[in-house]
Protein backbone atom coordinates (compact mmCIF):
# COMPACT_ATOMS: atom_id res chain seq x y z
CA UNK A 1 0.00 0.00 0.00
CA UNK A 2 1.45 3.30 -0.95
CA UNK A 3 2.31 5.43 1.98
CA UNK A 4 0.58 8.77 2.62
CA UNK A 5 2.91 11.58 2.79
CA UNK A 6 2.55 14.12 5.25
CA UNK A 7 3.80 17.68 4.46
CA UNK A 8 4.05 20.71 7.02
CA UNK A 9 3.99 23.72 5.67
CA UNK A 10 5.17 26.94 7.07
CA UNK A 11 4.46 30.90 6.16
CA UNK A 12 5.17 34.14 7.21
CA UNK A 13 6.07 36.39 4.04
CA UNK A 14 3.92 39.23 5.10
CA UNK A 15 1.28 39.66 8.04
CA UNK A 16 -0.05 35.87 8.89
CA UNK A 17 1.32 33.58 11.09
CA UNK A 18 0.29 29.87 9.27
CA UNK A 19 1.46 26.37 9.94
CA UNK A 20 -0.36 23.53 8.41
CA UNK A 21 -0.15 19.61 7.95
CA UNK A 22 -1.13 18.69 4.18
CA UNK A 23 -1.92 15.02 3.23
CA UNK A 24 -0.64 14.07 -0.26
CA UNK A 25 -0.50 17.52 -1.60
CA UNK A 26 -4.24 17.94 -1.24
CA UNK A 27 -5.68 17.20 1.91
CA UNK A 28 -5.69 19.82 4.80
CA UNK A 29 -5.28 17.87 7.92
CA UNK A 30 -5.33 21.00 10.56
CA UNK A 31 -3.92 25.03 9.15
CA UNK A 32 -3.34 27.41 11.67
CA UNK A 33 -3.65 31.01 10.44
CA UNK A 34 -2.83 33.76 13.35
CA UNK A 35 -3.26 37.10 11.33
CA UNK A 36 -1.98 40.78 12.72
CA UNK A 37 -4.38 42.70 10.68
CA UNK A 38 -5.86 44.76 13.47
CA UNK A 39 -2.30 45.30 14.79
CA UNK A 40 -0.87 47.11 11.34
CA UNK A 41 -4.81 48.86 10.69
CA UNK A 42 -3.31 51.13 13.04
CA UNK A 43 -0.92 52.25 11.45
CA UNK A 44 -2.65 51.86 7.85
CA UNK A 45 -0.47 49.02 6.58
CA UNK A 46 1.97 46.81 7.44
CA UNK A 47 5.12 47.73 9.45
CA UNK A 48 7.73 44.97 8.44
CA UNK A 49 9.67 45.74 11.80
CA UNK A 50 6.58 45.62 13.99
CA UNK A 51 5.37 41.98 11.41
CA UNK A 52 8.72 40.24 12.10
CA UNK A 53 8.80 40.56 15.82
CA UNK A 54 5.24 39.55 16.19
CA UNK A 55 5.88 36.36 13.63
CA UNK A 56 8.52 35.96 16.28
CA UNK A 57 6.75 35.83 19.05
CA UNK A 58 3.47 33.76 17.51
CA UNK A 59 5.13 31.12 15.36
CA UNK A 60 5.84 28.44 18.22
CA UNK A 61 2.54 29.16 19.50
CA UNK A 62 0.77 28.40 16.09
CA UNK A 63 2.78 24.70 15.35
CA UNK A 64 2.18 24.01 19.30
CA UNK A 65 -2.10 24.41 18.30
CA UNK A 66 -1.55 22.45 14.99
CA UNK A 67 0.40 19.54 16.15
CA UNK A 68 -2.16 19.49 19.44
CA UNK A 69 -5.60 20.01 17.08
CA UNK A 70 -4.10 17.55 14.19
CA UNK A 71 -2.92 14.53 16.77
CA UNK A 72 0.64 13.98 14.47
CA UNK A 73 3.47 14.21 15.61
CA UNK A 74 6.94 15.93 13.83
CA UNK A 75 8.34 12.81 14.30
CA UNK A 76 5.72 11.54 11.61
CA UNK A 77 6.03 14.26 9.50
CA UNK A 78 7.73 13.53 5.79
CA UNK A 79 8.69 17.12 4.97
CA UNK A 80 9.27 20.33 6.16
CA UNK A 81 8.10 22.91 3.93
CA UNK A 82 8.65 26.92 3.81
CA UNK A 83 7.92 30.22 2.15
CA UNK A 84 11.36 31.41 0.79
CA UNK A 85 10.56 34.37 -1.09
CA UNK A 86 9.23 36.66 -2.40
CA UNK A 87 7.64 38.75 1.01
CA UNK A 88 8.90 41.10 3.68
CA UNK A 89 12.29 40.02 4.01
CA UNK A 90 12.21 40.11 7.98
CA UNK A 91 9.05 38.65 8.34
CA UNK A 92 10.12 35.33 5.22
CA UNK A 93 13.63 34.84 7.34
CA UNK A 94 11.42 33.95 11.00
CA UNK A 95 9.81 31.61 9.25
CA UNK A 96 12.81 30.44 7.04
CA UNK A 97 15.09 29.85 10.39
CA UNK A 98 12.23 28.32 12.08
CA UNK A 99 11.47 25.45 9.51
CA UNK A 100 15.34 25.32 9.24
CA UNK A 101 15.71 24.47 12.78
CA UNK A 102 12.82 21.68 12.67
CA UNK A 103 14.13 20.27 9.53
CA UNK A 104 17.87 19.71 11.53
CA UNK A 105 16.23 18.75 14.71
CA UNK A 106 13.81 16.01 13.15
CA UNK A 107 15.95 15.14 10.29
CA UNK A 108 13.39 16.08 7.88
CA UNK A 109 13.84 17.46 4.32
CA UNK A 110 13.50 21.30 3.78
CA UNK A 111 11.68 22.11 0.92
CA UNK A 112 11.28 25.70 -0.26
CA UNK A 113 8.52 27.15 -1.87
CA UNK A 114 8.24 30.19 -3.66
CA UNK A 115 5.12 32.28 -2.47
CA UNK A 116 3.34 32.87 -5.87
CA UNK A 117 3.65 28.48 -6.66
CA UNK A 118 1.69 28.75 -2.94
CA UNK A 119 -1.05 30.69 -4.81
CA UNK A 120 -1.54 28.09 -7.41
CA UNK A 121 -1.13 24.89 -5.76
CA UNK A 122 -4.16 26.06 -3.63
CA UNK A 123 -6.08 24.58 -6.39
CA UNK A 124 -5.20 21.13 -5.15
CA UNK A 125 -6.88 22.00 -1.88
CA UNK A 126 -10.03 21.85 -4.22
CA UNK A 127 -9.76 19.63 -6.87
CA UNK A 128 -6.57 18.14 -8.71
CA UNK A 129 -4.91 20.26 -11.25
CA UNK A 130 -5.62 19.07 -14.79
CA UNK A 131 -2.85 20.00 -17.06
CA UNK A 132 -3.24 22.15 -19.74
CA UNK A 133 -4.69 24.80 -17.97
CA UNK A 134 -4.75 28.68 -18.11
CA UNK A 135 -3.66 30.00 -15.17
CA UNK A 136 -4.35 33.75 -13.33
CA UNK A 137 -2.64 35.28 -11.31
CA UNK A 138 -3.66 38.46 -9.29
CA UNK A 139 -2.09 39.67 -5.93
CA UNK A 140 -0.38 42.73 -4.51
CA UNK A 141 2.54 42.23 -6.65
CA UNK A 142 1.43 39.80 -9.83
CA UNK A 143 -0.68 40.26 -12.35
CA UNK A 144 -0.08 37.26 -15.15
CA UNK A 145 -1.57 34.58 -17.26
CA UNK A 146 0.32 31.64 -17.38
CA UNK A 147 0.15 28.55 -19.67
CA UNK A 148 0.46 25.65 -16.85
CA UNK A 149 1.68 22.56 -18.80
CA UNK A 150 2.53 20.38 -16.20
CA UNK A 151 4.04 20.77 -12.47
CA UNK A 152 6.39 23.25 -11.96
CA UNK A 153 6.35 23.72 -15.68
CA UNK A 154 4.94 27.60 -16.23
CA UNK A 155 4.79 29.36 -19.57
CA UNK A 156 4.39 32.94 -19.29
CA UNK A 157 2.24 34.70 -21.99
CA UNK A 158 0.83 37.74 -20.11
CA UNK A 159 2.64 39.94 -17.44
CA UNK A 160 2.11 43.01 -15.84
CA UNK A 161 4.09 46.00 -16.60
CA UNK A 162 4.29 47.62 -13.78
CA UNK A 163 1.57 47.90 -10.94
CA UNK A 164 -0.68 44.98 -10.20
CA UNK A 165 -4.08 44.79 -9.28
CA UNK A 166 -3.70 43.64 -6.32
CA UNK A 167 -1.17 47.21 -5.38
CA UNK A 168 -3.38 49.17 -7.04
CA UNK A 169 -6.71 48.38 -5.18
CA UNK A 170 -4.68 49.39 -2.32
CA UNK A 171 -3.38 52.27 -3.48
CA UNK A 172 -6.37 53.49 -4.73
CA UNK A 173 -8.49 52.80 -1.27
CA UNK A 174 -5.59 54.94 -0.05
CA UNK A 175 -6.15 57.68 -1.66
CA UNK A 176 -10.35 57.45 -1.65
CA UNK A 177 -9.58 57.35 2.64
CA UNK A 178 -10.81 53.64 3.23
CA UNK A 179 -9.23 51.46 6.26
CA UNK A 180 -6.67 48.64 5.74
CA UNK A 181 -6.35 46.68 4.11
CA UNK A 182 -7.73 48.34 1.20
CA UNK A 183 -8.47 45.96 -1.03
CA UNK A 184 -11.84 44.67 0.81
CA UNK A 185 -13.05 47.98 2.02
CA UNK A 186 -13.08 49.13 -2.01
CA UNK A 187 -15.30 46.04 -2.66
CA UNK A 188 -17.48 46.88 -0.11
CA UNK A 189 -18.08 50.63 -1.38
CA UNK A 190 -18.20 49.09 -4.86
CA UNK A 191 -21.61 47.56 -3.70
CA UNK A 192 -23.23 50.46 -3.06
CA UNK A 193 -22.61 52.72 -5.61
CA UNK A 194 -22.68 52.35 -9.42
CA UNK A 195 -19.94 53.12 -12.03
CA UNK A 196 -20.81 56.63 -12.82
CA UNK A 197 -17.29 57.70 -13.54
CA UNK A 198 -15.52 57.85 -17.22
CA UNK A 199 -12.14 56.01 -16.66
CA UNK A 200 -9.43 54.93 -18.57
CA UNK A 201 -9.27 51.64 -19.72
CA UNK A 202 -5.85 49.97 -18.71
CA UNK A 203 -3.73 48.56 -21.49
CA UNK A 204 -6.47 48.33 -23.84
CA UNK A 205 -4.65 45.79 -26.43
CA UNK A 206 -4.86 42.66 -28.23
CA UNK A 207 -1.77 41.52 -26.03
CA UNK A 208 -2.01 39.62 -23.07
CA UNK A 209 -0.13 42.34 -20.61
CA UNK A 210 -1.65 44.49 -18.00
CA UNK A 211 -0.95 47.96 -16.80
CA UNK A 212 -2.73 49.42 -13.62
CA UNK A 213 0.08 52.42 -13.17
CA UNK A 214 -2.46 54.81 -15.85
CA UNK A 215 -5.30 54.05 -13.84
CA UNK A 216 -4.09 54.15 -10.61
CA UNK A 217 -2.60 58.17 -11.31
CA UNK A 218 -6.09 58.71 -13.22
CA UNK A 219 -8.16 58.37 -10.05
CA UNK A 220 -5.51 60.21 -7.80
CA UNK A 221 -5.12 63.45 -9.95
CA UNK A 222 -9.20 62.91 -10.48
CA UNK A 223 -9.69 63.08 -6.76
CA UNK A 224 -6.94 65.59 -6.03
CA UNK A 225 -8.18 67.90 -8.65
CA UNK A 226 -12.20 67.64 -7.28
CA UNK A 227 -10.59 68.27 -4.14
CA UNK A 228 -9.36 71.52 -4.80
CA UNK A 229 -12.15 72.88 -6.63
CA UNK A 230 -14.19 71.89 -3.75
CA UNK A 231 -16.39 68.99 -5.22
CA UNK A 232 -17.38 66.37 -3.51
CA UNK A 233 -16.28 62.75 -4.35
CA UNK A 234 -19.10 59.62 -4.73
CA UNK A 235 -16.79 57.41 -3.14
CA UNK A 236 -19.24 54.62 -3.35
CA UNK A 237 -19.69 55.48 -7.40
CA UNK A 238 -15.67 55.95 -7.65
CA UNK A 239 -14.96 53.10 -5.84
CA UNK A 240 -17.42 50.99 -8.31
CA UNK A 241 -16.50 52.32 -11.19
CA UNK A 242 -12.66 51.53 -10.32
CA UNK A 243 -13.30 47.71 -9.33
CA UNK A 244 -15.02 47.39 -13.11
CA UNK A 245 -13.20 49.04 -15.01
CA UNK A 246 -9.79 47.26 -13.61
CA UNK A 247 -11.60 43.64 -13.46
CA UNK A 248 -13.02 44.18 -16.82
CA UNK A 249 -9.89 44.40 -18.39
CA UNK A 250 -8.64 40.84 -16.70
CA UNK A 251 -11.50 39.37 -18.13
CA UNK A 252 -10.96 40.66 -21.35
CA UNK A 253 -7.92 39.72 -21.93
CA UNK A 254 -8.47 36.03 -20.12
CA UNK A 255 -10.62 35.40 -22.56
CA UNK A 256 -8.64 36.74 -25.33
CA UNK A 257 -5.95 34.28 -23.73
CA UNK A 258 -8.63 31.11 -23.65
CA UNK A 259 -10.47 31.93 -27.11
CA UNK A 260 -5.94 32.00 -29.10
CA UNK A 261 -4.83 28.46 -26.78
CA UNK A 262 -7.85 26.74 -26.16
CA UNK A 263 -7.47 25.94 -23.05
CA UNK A 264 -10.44 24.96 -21.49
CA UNK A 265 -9.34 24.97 -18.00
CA UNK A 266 -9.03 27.82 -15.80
CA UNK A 267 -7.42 28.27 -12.73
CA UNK A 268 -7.29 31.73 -10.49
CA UNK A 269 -4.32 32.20 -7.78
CA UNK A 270 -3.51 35.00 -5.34
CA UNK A 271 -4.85 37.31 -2.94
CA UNK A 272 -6.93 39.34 -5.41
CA UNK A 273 -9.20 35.88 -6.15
CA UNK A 274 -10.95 36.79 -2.71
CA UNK A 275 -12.99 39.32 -4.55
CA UNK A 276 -15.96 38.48 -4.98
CA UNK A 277 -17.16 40.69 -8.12
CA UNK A 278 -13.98 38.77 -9.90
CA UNK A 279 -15.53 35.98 -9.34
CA UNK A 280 -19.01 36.56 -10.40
CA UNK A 281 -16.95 38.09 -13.43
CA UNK A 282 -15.38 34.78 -13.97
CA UNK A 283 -17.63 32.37 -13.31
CA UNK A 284 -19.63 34.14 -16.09
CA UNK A 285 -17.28 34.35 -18.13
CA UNK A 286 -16.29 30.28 -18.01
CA UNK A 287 -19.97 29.54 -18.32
CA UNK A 288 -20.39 31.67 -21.71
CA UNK A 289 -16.84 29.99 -23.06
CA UNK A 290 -17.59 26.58 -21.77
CA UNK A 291 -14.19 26.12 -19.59
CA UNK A 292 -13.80 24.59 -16.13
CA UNK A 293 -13.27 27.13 -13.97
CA UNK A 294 -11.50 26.94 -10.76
CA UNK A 295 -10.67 28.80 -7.84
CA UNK A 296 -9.66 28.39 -3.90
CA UNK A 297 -12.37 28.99 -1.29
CA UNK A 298 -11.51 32.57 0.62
CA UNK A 299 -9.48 30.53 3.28
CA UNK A 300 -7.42 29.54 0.66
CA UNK A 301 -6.91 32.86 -1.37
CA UNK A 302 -5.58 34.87 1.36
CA UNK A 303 -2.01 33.89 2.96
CA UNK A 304 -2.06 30.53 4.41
CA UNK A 305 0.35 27.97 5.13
CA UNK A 306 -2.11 25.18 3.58
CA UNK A 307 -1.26 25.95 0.20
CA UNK A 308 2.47 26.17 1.00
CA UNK A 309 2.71 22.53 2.07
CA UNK A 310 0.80 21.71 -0.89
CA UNK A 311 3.16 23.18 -3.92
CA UNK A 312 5.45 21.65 -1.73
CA UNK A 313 4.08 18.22 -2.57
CA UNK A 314 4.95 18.29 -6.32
CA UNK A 315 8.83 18.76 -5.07
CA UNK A 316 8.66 16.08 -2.72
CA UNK A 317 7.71 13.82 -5.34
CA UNK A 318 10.36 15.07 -7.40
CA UNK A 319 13.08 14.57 -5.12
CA UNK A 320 13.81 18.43 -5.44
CA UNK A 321 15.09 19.16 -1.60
CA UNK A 322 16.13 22.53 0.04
CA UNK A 323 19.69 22.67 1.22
CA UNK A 324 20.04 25.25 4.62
CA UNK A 325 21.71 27.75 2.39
CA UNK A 326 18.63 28.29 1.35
CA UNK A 327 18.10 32.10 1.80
CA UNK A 328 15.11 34.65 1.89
CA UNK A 329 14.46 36.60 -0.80
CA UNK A 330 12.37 39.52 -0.81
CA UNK A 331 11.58 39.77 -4.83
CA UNK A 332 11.83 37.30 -7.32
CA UNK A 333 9.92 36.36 -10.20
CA UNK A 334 8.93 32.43 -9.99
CA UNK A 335 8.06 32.19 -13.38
CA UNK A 336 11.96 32.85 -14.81
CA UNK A 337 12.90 29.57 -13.09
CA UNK A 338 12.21 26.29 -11.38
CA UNK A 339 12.94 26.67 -8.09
């Protein structure tokens, strides 16, 4: 009988605390998730200095309430896996040393996993990856669409050229006064108001590249310039007018990207996925093209340790180890390389 394998997975590249156990790459046995949102809403983002020390302080509390709620043991664990990069760089090296330490300790292997691959192999949380598919990919700092022709095996046909979505939602619920983090607070305005405003449409091309940067300096001199005539701002109407115009454009150009490779699978990755208008956008959009769509539940979109441990099951089975020179790094673009 073949054995299960038994991943733990650790991450801390930004704000959450997460340590999970994953079953055979897609089966979350317990996840942890201990999040210092409220902590860096004070300050209206994240501190990196303020994020280290408290990953510092939480991470032996988190893998003491996983190894209690799961009932496993390290000793029984087959791998230690770890967000490398890309993330704060204070914040990625906690949990880098940590997993280091347990990997020595237990005499485990150290497998490192780079943040964005996290993103993706959330989709085996759900339902296996099916290879060819389309992927998307939408956080705070990636905006792509990537052919996904096997594991680890990423062909890059779209990219952003310089902000992504997932910055610009925050920069623009910045500048419109919303709360951190930015990005949800702009989806809840978006609700209640209606997309009154004439905005530019980002990148409007037959390529599969993105460009928030126009947009993004649109709405600030737009709001600056109402501002000093002494207009008011709809927020709600700005802030829905924003979220289409910027989703529209992924869709657009998704489809552009299904209809040339027809690829009839879809899968969504990052932070941004949480949205809920992007998905309704999606899920529309799959049904009119006929292509499987798929996409993490919000536990799984967010940070989370769960999908660390399971792109970290694809190495495993590879043989494709972490030696402890392994080092953080705060940038670097996953889709260059096989790492």
């Amino acid at each position: 009988m073949k054995k299960d394998v038994y991943i733990l997975g650790v991450e801390s590249s930004c704000d959450e605390t997460s340590i999970s156990i994953i079953k055979n790459g897609c089966t979350d046995v317990y996840t942890c998730i201990l999040t210092q949102m409220d902590t860096h809403a004070l300050y209206g983002g994240v501190v990196p200095e303020i994020a280290s020390r408290m990953h510092t302080e939480n991470i032996t509390i988190v893998l003491e309430d996983v190894l209690n709620k799961s009932e496993i043991k390290i000793e029984d664990i087959d791998a230690i896996a770890v967000t490398y990069a890309p993330g704060l760089m204070g914040c990625l090296l906690v949990g880098l040393e940590f997993a280091k330490t347990l990997s020595l300790i237990y005499n485990k292997p150290l497998i490192g996993v780079n943040h964005i691959a996290g993103h993706i192999y959330a989709n085996n949380l759900v339902e296996p990856i099916v290879f060819p598919s389309l992927g998307l990919v939408v956080s705070g700092g990636h905006t792509e669409l990537i052919i996904m022709k096997g594991d680890y095996d990423f062909e890059v046909i779209g990219s952003t050229l310089d902000d992504a979505i997932g910055e610009c939602y925050d920069k623009i619920a910045r500048v419109l006064g919303f709360n951190y983090p930015g990005g949800p607070n702009i989806e809840k305005h978006a609700k209640e108001g209606k997309p009154t405003y004439d905005l530019p449409i980002p990148m409007n091309d037959d390529t599969f590249n993105f460009s928030y940067s126009g947009l993004k300096s649109y709405i600030i001199n737009l709001v600056h310039n109402e501002k000093q005539r002494g207009n008011d701002i709809k927020i709600d109407d700005l802030a829905a007018s924003f979220q289409k115009v910027a989703v529209d454009e992924l869709i657009r150009k998704t489809k552009l990207a299904i209809t040339k490779y027809g690829i009839k699978r879809l899968i969504v990755a990052g932070g941004v996925s949480a949205n809920k208008y992007l998905r309704g956008e999606l899920e529309a959009m799959c049904k009119e093209l006929d292509v499987h769509l798929s996409v993490p539940p919000l536990k799984y979109c967010t940070d989370n340790a769960a999908m660390i441990a399971a792109a970290a099951y694809p190495l495993y089975k590879m043989g494709r180890f972490s030696s402890y020179n392994l080092n953080a790094k705060s940038q670097e673009y996953f889709f260059d390389k096989k790492e």
